[in-house]
PDB file of N, CA and C in Angstrom:
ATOM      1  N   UNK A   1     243.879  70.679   6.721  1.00  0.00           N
ATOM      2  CA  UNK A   1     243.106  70.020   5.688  1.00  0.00           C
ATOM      3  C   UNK A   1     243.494  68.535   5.580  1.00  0.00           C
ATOM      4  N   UNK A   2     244.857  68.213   5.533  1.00  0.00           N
ATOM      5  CA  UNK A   2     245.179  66.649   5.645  1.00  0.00           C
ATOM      6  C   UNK A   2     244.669  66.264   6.847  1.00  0.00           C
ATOM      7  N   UNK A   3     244.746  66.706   7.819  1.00  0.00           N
ATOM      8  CA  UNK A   3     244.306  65.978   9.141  1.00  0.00           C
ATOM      9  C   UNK A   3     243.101  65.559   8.904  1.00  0.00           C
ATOM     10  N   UNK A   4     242.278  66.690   8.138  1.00  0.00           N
ATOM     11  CA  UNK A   4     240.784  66.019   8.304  1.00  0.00           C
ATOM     12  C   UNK A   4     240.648  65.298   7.288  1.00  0.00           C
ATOM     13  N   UNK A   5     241.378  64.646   6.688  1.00  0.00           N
ATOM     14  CA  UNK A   5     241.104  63.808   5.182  1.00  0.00           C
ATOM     15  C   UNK A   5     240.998  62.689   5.817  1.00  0.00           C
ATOM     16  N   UNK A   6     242.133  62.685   6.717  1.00  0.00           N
ATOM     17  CA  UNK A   6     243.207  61.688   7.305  1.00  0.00           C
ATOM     18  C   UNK A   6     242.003  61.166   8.259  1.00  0.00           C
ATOM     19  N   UNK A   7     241.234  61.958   9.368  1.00  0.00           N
ATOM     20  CA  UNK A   7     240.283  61.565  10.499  1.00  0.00           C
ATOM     21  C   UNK A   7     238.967  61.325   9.333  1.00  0.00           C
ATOM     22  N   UNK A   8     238.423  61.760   8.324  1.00  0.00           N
ATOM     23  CA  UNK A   8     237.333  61.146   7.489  1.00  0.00           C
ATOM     24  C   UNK A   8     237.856  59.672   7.476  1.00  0.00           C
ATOM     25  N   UNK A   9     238.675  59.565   6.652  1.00  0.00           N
ATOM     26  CA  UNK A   9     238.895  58.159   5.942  1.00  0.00           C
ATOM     27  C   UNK A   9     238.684  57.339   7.308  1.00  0.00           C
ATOM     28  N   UNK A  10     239.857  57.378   8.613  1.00  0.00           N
ATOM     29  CA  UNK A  10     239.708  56.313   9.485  1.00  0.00           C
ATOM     30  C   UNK A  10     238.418  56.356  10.034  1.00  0.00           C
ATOM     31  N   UNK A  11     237.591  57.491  10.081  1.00  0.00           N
ATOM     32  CA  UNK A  11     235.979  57.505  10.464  1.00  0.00           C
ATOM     33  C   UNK A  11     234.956  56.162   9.284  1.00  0.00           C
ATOM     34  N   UNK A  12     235.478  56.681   7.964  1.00  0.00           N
ATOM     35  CA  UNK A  12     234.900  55.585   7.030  1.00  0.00           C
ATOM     36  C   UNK A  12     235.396  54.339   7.065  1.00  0.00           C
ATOM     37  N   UNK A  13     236.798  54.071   7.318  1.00  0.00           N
ATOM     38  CA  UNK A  13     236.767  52.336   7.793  1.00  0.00           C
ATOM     39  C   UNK A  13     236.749  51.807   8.866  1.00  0.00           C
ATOM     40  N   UNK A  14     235.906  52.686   9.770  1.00  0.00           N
ATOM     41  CA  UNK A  14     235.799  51.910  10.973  1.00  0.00           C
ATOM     42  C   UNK A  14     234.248  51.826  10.961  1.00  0.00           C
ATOM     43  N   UNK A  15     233.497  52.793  10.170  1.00  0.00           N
ATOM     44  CA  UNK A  15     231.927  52.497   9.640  1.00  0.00           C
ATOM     45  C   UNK A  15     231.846  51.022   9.089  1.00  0.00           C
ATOM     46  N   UNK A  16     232.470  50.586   8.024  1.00  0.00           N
ATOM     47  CA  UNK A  16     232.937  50.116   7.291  1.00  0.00           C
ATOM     48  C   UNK A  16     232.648  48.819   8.139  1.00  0.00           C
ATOM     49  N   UNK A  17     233.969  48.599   8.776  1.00  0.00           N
ATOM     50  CA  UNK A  17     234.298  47.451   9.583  1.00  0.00           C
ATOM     51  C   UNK A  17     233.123  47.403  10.772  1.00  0.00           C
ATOM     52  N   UNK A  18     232.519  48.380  10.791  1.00  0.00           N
ATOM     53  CA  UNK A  18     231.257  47.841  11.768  1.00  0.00           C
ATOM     54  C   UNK A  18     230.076  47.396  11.074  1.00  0.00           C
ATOM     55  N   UNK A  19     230.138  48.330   9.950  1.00  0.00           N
ATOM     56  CA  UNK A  19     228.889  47.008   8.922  1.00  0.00           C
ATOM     57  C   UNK A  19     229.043  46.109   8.357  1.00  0.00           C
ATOM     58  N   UNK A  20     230.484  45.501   8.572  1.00  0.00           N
ATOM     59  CA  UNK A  20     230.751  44.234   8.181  1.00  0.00           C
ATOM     60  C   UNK A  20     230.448  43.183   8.950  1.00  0.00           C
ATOM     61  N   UNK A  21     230.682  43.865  10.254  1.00  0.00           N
ATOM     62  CA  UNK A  21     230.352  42.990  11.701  1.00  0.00           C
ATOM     63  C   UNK A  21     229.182  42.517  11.650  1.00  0.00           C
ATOM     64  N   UNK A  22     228.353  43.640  11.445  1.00  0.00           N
ATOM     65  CA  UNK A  22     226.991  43.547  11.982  1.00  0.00           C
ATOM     66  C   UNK A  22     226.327  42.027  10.743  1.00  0.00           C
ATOM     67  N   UNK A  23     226.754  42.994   9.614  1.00  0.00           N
ATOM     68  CA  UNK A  23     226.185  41.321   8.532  1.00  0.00           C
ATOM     69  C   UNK A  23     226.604  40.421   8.583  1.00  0.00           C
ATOM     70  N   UNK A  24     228.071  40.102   9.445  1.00  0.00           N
ATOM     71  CA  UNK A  24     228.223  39.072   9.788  1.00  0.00           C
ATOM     72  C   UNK A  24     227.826  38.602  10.957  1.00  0.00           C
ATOM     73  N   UNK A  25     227.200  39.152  11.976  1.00  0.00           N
ATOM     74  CA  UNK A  25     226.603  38.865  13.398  1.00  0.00           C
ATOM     75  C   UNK A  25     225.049  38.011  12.565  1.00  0.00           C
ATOM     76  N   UNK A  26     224.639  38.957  11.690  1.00  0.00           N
ATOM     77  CA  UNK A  26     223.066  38.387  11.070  1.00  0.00           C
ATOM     78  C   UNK A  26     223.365  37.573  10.221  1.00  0.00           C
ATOM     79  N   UNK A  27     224.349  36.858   9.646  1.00  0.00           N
ATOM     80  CA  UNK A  27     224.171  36.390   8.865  1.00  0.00           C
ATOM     81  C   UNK A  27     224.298  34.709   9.491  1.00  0.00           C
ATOM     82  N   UNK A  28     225.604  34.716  10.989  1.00  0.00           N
ATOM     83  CA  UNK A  28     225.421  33.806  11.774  1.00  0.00           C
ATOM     84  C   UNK A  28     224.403  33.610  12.426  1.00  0.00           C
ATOM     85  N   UNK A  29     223.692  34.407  12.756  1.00  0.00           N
ATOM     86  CA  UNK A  29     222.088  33.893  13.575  1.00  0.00           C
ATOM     87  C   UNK A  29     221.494  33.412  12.824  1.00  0.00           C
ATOM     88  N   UNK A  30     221.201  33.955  11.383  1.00  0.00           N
ATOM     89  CA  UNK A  30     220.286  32.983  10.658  1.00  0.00           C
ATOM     90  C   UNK A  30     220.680  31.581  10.485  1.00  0.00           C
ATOM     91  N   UNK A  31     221.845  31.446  10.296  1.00  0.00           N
ATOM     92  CA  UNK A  31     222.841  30.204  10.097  1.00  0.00           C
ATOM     93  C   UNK A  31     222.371  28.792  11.284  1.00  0.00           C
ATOM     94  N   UNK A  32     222.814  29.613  12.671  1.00  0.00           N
ATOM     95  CA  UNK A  32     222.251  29.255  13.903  1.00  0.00           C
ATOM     96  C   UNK A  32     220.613  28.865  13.774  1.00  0.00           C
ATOM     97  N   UNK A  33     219.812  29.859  13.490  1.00  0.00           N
ATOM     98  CA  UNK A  33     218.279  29.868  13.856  1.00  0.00           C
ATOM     99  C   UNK A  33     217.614  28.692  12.608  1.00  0.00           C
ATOM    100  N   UNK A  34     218.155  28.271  11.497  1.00  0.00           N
ATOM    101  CA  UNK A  34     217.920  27.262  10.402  1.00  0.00           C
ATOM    102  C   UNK A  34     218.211  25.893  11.065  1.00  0.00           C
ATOM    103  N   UNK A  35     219.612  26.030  11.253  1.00  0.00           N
ATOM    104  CA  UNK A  35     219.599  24.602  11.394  1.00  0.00           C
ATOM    105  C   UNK A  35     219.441  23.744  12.886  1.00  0.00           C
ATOM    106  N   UNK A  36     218.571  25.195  13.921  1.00  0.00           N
ATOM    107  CA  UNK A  36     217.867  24.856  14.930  1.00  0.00           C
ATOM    108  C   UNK A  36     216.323  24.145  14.473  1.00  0.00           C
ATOM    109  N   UNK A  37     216.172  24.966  13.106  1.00  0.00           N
ATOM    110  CA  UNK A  37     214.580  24.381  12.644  1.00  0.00           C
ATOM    111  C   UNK A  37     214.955  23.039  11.983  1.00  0.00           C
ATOM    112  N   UNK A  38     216.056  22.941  11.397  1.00  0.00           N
ATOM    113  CA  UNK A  38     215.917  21.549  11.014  1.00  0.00           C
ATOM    114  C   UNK A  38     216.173  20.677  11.555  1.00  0.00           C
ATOM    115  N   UNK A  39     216.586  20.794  13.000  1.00  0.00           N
ATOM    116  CA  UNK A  39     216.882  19.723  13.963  1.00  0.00           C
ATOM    117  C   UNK A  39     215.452  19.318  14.379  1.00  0.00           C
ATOM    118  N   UNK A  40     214.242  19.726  14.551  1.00  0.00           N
ATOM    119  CA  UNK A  40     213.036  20.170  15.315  1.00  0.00           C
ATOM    120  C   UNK A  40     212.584  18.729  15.273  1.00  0.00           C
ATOM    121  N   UNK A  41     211.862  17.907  15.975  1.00  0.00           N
ATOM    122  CA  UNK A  41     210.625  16.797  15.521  1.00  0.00           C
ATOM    123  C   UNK A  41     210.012  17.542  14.276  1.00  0.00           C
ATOM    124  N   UNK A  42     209.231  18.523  14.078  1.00  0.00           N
ATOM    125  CA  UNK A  42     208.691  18.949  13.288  1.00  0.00           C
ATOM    126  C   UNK A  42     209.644  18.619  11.689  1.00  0.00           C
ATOM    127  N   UNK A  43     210.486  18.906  11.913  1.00  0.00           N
ATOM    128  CA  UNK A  43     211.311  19.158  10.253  1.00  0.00           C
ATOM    129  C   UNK A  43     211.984  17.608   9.920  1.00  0.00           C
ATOM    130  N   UNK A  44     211.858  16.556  11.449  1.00  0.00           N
ATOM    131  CA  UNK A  44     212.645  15.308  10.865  1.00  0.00           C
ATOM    132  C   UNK A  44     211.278  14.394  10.706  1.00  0.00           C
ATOM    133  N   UNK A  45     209.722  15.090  10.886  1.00  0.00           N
ATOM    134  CA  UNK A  45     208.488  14.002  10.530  1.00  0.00           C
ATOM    135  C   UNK A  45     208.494  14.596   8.739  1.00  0.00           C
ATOM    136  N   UNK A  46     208.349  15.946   8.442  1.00  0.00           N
ATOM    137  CA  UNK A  46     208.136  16.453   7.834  1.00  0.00           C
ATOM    138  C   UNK A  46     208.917  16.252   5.929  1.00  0.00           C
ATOM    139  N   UNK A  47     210.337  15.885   6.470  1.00  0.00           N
ATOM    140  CA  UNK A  47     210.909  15.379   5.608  1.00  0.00           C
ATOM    141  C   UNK A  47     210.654  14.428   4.752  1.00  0.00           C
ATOM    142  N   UNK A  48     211.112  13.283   5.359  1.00  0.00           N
ATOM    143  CA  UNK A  48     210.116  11.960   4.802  1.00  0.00           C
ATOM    144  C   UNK A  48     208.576  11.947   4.315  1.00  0.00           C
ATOM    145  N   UNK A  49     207.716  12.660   4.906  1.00  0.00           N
ATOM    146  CA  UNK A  49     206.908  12.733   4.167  1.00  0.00           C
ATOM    147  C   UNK A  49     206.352  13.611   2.742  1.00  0.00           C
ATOM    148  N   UNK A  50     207.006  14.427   2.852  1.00  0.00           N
ATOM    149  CA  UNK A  50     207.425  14.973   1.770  1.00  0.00           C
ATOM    150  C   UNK A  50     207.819  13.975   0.616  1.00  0.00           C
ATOM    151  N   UNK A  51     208.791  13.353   0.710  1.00  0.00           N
ATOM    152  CA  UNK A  51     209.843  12.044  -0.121  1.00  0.00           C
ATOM    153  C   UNK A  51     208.861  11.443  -0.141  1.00  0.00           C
ATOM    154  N   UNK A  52     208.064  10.733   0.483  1.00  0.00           N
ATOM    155  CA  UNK A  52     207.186  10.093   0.417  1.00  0.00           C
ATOM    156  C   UNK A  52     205.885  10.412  -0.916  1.00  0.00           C
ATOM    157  N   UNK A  53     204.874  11.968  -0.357  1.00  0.00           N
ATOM    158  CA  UNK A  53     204.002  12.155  -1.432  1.00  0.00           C
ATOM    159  C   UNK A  53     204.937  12.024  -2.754  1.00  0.00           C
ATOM    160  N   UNK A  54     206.243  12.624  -2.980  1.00  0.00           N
ATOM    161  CA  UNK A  54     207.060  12.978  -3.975  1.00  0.00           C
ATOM    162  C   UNK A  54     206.783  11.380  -5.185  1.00  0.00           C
ATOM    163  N   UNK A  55     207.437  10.530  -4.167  1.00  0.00           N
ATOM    164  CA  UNK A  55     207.727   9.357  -4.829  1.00  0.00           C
ATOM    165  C   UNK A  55     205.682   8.700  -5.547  1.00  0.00           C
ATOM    166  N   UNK A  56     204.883   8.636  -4.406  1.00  0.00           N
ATOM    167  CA  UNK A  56     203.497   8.423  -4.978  1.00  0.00           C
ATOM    168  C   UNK A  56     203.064   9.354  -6.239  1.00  0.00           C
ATOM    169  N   UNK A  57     203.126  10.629  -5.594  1.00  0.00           N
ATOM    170  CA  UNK A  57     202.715  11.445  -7.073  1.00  0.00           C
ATOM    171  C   UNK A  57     203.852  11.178  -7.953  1.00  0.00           C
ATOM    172  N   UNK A  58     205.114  10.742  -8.121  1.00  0.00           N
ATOM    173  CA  UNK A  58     205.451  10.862  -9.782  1.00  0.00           C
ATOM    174  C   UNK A  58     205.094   9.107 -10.326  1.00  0.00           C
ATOM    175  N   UNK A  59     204.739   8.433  -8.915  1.00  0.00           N
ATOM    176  CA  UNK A  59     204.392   7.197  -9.640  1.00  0.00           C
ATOM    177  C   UNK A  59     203.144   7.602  -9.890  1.00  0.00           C
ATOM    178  N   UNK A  60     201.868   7.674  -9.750  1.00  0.00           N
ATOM    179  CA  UNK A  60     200.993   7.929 -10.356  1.00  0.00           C
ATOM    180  C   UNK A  60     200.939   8.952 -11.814  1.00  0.00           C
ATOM    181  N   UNK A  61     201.573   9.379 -11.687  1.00  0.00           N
ATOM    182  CA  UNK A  61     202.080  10.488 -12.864  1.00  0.00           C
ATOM    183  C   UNK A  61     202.638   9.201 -14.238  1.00  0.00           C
ATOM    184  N   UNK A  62     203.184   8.359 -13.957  1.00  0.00           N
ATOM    185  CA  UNK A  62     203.618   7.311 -15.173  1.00  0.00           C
ATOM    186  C   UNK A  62     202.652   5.832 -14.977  1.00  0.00           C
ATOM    187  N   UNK A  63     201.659   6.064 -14.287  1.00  0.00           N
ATOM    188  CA  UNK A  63     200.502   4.694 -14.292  1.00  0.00           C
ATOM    189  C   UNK A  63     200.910   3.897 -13.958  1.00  0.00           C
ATOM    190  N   UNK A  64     201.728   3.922 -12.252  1.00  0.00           N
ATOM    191  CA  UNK A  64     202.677   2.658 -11.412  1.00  0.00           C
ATOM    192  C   UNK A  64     201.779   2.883 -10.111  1.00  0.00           C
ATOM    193  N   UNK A  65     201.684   1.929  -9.252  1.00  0.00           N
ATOM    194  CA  UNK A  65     200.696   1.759  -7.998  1.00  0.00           C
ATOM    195  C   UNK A  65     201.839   1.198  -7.810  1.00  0.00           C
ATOM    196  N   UNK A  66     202.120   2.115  -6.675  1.00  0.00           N
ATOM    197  CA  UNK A  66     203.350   1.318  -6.113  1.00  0.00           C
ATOM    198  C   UNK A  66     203.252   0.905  -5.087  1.00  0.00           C
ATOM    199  N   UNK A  67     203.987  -0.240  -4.416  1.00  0.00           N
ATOM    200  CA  UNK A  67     203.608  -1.186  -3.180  1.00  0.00           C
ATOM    201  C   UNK A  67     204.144  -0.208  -2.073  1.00  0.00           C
ATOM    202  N   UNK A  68     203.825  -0.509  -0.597  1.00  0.00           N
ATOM    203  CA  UNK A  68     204.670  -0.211   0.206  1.00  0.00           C
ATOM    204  C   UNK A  68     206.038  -0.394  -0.081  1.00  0.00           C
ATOM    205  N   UNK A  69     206.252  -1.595  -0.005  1.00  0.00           N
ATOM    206  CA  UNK A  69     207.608  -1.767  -0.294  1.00  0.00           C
ATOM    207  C   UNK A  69     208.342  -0.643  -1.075  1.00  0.00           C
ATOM    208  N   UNK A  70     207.624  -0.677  -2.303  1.00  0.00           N
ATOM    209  CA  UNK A  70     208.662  -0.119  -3.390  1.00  0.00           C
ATOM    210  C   UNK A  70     208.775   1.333  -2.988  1.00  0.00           C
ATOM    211  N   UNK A  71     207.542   1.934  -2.182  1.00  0.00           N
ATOM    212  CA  UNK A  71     207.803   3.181  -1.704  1.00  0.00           C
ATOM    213  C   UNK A  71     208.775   3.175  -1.118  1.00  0.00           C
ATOM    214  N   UNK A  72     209.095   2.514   0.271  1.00  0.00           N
ATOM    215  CA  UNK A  72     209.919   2.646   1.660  1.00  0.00           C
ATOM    216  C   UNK A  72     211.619   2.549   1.015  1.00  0.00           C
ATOM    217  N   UNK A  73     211.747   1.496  -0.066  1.00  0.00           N
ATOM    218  CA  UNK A  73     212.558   1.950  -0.661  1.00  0.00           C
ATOM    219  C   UNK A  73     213.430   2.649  -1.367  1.00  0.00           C
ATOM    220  N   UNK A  74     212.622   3.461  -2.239  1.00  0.00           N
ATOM    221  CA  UNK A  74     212.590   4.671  -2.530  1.00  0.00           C
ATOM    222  C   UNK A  74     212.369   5.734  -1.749  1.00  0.00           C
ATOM    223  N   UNK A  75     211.727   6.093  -0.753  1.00  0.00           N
ATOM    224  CA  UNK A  75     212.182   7.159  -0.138  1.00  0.00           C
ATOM    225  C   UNK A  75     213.677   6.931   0.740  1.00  0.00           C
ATOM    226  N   UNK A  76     213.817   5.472   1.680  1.00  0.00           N
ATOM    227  CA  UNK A  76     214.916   5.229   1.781  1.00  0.00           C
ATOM    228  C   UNK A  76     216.109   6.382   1.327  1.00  0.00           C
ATOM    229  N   UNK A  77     216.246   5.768  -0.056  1.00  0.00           N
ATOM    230  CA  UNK A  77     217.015   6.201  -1.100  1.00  0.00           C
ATOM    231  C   UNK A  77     217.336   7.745  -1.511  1.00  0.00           C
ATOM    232  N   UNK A  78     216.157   8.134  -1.562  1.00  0.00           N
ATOM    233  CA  UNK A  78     215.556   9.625  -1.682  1.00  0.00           C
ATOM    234  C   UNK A  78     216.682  10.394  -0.116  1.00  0.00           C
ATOM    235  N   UNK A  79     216.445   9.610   0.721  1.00  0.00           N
ATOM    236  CA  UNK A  79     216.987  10.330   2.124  1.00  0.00           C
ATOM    237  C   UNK A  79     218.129   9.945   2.538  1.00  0.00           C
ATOM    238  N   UNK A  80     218.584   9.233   2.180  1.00  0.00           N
ATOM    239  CA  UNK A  80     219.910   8.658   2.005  1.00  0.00           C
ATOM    240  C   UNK A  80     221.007   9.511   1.422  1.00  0.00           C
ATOM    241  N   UNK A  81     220.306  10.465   0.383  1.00  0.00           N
ATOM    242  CA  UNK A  81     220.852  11.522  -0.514  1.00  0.00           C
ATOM    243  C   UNK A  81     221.311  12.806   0.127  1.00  0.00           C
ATOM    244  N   UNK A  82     220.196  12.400   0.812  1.00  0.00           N
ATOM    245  CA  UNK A  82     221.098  14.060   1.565  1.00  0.00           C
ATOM    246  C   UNK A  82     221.743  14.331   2.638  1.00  0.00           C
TER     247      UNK A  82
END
């Protein structure tokens, strides 16, 4: 009867330690597979323009027409941040 307590338990932490693996195998690929997308052309055009509408719509939102300038600056700034 101890033997088999004894062969359960090391059966359950070696379950254990393999589903730890495994969420840690998935949890590095996603890790990997993200900041493959944010390297992309796609995600470094995509950024800035984003910052960009951001900064027009909250100036229009307070009745400011803002110049180029004052945009490029502000997003600048905006991207600078992160």
């Amino acid at each position: 009867m101890e033997q088999e307590k004894s062969t359960a338990e090391r059966d359950l932490e070696e379950l254990r330690e393999a589903v730890l693996d495994d969420w840690l195998t998935v949890t590095s690929n996603v890790t990997d597979a993200l900041r493959g997308i944010q390297q992309t052309f796609s995600w470094r055009v995509t950024r800035p323009l984003r910052a960009v509408r951001t900064v027009s719509r909250r100036a229009g939102e307070i009745g400011v027409v803002p110049t180029g300038r004052l945009v490029a600056v502000e997003v600048a700034r905006r991207l600078g941040r992160r």
